[in-house]
PDB file of N, CA and C in Angstrom:
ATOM      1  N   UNK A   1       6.710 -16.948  74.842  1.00  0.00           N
ATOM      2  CA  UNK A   1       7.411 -16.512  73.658  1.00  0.00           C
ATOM      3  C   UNK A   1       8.244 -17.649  73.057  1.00  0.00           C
ATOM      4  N   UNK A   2       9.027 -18.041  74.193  1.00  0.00           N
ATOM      5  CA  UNK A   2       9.667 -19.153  73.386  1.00  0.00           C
ATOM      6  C   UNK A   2       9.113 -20.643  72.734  1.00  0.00           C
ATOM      7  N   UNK A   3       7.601 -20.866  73.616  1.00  0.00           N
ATOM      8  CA  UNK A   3       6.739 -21.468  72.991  1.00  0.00           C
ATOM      9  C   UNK A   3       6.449 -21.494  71.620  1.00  0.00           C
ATOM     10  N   UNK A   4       6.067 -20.120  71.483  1.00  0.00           N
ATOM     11  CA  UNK A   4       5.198 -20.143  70.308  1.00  0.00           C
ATOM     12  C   UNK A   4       6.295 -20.304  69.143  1.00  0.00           C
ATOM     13  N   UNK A   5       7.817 -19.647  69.412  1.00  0.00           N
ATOM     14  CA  UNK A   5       8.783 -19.765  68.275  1.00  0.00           C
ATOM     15  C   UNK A   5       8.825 -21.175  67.893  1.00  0.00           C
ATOM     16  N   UNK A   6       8.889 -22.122  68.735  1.00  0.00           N
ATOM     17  CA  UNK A   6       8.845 -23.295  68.682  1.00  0.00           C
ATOM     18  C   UNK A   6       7.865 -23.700  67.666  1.00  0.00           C
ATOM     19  N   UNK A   7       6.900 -23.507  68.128  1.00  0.00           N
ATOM     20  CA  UNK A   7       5.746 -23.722  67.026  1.00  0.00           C
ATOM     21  C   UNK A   7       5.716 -23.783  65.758  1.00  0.00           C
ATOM     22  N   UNK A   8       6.292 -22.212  65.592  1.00  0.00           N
ATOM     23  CA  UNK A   8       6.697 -21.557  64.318  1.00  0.00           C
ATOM     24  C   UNK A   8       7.658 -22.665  63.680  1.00  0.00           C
ATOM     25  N   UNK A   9       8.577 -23.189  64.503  1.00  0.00           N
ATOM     26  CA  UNK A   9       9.348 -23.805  63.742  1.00  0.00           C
ATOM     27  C   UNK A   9       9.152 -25.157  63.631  1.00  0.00           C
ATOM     28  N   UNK A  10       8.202 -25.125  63.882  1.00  0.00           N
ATOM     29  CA  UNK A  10       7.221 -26.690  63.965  1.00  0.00           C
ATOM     30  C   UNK A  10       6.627 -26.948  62.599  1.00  0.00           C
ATOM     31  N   UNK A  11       6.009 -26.146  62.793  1.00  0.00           N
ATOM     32  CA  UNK A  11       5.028 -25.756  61.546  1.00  0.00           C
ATOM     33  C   UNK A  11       5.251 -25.492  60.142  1.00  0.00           C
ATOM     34  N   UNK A  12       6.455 -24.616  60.480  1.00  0.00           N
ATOM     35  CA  UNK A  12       7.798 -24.569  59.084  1.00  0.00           C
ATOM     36  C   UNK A  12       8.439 -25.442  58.331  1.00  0.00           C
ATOM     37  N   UNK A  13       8.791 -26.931  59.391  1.00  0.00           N
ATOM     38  CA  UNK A  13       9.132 -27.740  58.919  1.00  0.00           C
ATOM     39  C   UNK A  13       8.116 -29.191  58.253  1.00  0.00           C
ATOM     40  N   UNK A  14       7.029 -28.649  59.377  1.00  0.00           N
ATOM     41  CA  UNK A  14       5.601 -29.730  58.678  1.00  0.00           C
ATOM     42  C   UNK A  14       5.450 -29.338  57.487  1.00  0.00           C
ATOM     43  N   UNK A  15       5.637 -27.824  56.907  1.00  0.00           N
ATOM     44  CA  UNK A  15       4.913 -27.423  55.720  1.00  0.00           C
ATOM     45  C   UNK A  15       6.108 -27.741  55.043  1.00  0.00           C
ATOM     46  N   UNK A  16       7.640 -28.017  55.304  1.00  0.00           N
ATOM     47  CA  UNK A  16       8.812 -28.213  54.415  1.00  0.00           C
ATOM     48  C   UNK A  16       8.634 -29.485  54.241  1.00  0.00           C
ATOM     49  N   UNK A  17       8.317 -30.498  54.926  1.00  0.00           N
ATOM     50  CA  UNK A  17       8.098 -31.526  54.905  1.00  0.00           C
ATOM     51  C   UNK A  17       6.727 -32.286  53.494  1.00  0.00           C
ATOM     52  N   UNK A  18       5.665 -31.614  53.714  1.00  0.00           N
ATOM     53  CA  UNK A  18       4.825 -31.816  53.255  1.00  0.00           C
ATOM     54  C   UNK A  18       4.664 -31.207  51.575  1.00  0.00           C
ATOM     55  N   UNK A  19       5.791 -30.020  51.284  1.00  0.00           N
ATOM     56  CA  UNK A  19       5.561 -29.791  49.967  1.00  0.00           C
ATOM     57  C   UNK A  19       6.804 -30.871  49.342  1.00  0.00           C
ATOM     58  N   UNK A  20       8.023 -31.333  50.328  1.00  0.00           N
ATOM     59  CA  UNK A  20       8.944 -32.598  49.473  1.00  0.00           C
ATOM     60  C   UNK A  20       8.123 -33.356  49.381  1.00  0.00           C
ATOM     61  N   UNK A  21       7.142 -34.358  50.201  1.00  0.00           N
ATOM     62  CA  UNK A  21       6.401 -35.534  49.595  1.00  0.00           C
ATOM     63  C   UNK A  21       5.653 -35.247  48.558  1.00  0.00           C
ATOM     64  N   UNK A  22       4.966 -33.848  48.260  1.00  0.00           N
ATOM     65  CA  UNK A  22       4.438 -33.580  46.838  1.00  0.00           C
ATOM     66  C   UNK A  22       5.017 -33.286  45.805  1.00  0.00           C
ATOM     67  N   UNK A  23       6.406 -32.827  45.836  1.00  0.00           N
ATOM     68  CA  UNK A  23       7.653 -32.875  44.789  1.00  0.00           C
ATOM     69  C   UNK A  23       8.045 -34.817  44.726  1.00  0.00           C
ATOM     70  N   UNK A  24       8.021 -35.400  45.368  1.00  0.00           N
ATOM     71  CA  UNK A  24       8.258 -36.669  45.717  1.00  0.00           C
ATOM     72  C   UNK A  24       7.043 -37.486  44.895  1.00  0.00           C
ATOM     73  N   UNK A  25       6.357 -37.214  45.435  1.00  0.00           N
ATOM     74  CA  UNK A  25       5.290 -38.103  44.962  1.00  0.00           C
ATOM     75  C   UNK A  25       4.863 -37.479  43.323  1.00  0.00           C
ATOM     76  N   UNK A  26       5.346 -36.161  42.742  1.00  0.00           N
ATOM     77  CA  UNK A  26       5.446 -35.741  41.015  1.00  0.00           C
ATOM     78  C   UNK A  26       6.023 -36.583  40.393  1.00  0.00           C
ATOM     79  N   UNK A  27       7.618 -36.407  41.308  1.00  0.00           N
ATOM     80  CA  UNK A  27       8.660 -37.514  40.528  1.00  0.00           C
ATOM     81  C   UNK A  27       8.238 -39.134  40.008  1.00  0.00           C
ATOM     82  N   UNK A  28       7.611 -39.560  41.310  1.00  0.00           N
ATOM     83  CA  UNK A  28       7.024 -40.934  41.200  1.00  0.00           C
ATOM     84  C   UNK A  28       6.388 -41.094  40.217  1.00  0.00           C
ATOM     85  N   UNK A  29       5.395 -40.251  40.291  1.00  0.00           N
ATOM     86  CA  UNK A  29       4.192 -40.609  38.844  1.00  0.00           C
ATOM     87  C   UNK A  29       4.274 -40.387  37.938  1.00  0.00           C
ATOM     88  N   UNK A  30       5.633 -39.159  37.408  1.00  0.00           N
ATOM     89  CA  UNK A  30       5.952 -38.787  36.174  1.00  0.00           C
ATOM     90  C   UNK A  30       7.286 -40.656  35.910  1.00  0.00           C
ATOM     91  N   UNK A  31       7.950 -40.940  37.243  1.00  0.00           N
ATOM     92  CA  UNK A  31       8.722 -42.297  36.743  1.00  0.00           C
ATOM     93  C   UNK A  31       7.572 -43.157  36.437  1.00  0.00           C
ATOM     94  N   UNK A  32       6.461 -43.609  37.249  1.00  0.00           N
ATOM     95  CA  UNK A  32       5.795 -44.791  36.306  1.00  0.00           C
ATOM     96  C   UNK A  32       5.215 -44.421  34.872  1.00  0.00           C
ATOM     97  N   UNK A  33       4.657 -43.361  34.831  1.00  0.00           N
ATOM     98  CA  UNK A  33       4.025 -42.961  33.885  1.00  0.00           C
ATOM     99  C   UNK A  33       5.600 -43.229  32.417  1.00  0.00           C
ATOM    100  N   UNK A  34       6.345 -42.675  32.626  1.00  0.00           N
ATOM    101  CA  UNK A  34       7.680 -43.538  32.059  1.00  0.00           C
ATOM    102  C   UNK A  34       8.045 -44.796  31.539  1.00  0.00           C
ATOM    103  N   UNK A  35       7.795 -45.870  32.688  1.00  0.00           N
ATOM    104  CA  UNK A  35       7.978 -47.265  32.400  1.00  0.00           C
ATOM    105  C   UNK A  35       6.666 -47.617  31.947  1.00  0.00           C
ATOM    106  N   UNK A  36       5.509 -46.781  31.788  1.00  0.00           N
ATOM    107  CA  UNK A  36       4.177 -48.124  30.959  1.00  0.00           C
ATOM    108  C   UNK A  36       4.457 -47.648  30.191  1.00  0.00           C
ATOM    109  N   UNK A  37       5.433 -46.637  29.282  1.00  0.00           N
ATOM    110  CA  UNK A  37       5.370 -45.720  28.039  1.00  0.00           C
ATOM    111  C   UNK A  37       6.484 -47.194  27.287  1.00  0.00           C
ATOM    112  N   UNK A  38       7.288 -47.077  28.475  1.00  0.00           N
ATOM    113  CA  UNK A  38       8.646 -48.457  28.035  1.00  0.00           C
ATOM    114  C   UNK A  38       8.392 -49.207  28.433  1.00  0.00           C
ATOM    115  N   UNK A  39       7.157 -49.790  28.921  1.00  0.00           N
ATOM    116  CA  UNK A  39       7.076 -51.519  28.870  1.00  0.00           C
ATOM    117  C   UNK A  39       6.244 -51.440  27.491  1.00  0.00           C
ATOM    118  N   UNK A  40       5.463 -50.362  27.228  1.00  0.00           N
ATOM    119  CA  UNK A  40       4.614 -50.469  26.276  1.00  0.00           C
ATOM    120  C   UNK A  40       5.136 -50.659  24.876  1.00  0.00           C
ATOM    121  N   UNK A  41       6.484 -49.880  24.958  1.00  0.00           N
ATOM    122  CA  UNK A  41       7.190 -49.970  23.483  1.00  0.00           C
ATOM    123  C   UNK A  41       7.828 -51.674  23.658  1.00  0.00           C
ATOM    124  N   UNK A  42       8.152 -51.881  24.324  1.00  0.00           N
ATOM    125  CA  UNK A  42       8.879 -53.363  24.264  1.00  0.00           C
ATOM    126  C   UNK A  42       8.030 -54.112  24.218  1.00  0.00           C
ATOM    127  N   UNK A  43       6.858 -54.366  24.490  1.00  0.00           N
ATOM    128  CA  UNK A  43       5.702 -55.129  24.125  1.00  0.00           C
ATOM    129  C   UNK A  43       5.461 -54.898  22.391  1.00  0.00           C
ATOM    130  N   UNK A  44       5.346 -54.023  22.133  1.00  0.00           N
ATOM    131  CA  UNK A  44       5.127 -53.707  20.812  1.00  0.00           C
ATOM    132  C   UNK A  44       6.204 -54.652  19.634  1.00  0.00           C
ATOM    133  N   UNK A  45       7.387 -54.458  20.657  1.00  0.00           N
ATOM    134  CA  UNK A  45       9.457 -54.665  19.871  1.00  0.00           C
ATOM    135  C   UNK A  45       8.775 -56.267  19.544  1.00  0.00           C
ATOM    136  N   UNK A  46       8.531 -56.755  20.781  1.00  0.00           N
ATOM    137  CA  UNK A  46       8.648 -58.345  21.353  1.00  0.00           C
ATOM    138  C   UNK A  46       7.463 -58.672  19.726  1.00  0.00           C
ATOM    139  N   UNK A  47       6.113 -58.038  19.998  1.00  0.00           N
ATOM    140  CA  UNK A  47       5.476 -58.421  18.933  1.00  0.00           C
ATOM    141  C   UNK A  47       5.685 -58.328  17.578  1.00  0.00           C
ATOM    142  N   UNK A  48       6.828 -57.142  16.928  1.00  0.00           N
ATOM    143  CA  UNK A  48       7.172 -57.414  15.765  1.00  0.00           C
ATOM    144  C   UNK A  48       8.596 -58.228  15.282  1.00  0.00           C
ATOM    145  N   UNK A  49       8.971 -58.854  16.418  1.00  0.00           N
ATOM    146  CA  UNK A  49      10.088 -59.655  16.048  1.00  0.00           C
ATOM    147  C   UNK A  49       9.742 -60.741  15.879  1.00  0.00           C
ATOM    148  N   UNK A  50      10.369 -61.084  14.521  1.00  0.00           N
ATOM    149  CA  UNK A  50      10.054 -62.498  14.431  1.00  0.00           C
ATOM    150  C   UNK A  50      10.525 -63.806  15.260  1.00  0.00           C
ATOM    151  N   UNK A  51       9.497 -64.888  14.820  1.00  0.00           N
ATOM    152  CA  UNK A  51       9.227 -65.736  15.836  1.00  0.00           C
ATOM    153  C   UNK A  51      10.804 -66.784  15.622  1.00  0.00           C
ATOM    154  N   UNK A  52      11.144 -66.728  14.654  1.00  0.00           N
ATOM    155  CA  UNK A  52      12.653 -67.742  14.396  1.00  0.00           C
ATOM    156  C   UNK A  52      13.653 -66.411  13.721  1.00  0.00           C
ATOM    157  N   UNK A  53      14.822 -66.826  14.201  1.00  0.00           N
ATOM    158  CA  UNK A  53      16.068 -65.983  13.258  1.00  0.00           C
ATOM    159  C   UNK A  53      15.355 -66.030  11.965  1.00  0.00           C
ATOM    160  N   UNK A  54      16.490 -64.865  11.066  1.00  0.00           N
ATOM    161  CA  UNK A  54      16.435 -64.967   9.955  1.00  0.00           C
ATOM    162  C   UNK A  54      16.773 -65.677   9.402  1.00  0.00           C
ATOM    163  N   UNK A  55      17.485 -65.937   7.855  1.00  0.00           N
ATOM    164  CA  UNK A  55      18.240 -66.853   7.543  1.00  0.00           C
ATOM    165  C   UNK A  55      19.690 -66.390   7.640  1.00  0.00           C
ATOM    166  N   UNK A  56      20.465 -67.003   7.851  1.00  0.00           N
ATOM    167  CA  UNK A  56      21.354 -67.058   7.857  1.00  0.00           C
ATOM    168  C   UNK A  56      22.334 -66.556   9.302  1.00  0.00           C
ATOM    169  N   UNK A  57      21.402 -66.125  10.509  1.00  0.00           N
ATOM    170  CA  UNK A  57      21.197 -65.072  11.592  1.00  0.00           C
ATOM    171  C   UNK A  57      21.901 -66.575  12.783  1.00  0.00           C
ATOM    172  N   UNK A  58      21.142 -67.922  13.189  1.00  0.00           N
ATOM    173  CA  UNK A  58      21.117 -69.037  13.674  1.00  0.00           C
ATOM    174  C   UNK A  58      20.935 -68.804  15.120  1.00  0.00           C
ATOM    175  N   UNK A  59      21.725 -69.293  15.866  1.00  0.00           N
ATOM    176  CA  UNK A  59      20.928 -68.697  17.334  1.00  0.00           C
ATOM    177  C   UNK A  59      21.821 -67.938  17.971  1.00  0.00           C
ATOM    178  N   UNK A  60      21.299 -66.636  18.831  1.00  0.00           N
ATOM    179  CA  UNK A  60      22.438 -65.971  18.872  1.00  0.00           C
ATOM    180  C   UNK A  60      24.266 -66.730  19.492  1.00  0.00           C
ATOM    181  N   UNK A  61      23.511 -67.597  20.532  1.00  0.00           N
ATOM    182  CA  UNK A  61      24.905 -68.563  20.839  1.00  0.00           C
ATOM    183  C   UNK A  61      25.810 -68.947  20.102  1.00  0.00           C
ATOM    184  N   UNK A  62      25.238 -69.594  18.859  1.00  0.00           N
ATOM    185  CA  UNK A  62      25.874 -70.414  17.899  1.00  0.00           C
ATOM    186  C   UNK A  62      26.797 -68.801  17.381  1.00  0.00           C
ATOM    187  N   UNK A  63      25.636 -68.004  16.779  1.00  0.00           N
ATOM    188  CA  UNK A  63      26.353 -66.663  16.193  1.00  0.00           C
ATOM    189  C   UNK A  63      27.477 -66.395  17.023  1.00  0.00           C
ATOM    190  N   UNK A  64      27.272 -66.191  18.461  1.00  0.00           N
ATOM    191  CA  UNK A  64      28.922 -65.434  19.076  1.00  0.00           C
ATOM    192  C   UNK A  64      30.005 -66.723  19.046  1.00  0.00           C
ATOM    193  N   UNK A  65      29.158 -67.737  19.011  1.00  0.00           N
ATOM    194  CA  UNK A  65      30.452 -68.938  19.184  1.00  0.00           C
ATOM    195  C   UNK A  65      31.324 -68.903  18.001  1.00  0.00           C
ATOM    196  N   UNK A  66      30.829 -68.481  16.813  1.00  0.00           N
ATOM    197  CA  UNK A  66      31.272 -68.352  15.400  1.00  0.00           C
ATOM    198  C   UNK A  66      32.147 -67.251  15.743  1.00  0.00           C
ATOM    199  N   UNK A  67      31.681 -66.134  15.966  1.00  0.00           N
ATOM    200  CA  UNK A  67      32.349 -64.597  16.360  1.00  0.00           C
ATOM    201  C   UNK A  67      33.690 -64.808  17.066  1.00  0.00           C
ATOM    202  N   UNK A  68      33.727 -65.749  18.097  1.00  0.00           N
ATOM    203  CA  UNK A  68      34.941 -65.833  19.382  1.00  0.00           C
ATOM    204  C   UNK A  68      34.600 -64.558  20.233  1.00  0.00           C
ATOM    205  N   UNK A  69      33.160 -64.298  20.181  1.00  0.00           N
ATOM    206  CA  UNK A  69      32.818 -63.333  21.129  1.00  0.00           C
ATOM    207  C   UNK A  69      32.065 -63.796  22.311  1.00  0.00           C
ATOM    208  N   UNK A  70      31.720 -64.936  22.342  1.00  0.00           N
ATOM    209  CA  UNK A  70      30.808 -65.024  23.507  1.00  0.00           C
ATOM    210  C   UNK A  70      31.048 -65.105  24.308  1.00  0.00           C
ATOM    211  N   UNK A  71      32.583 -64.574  24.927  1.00  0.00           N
ATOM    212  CA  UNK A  71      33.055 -64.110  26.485  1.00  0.00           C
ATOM    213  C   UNK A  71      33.195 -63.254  26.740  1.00  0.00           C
ATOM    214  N   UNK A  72      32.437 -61.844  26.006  1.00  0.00           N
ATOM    215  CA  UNK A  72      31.793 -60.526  26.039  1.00  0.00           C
ATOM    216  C   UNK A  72      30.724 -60.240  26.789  1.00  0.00           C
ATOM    217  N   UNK A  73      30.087 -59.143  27.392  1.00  0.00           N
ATOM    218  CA  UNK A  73      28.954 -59.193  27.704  1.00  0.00           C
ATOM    219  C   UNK A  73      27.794 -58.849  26.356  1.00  0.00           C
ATOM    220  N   UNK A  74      26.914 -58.887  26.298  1.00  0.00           N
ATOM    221  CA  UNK A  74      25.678 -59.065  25.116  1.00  0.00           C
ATOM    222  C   UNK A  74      26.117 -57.807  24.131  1.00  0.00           C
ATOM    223  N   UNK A  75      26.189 -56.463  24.823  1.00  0.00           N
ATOM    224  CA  UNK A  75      26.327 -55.243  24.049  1.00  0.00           C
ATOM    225  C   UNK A  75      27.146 -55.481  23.456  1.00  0.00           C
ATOM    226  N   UNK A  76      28.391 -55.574  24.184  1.00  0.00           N
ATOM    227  CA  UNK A  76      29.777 -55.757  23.045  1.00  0.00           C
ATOM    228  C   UNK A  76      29.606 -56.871  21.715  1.00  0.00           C
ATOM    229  N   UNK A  77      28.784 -57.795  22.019  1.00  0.00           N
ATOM    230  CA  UNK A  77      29.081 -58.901  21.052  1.00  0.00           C
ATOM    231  C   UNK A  77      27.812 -58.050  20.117  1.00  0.00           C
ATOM    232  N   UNK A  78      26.855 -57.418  20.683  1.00  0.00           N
ATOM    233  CA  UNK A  78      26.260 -56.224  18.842  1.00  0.00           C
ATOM    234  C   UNK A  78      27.311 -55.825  18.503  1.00  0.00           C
ATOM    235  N   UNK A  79      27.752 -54.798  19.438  1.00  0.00           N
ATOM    236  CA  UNK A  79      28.873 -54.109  18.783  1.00  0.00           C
ATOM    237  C   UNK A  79      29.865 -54.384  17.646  1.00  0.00           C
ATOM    238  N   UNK A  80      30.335 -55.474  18.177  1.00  0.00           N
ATOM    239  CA  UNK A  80      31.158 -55.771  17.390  1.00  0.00           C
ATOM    240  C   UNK A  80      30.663 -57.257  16.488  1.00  0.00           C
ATOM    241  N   UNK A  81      29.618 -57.355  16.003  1.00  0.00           N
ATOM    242  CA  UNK A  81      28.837 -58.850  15.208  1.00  0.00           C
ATOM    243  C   UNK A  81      29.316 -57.674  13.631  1.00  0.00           C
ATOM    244  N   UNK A  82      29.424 -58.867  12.973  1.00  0.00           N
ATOM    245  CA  UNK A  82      29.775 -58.185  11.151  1.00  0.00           C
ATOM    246  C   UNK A  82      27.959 -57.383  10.637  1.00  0.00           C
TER     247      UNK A  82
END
């Protein structure tokens, strides 16, 4: 008797076990399936940006050095560019 409970609870946890790696392994493929969606758009970004600043744009360095922002991290210095 106490065997077989054992079992039972053997078996309970193989099958608890085995439906998380298939909740596990959803998550996974719904995350890559995610990032080729967003590498795919940034491939796209990369190809319609142009190949030199605009005019008047120069390089972004020069731009924050003008700003007195370039001891910001990157976001802040969009943030706050005119």
């Amino acid at each position: 008797m106490e065997l077989e409970r054992r079992v039972e609870t053997l078996e309970s946890l193989f099958s608890f076990q085995e439906r998380t790696i298939a909740q596990l392994d959803a998550v996974v493929r719904a995350f890559a399936q995610r990032v080729e969606v967003l590498e795919a758009a940034c491939a796209r970004l990369e190809r319609a940006l142009p190949a030199e600043p605009l005019a008047g744009e120069g390089k972004p360095a020069d731009r924050d050095a003008a700003h007195g922002t370039s001891h910001l991290p990157p976001r802040a210095r969009r943030d706050l560019s005119p």
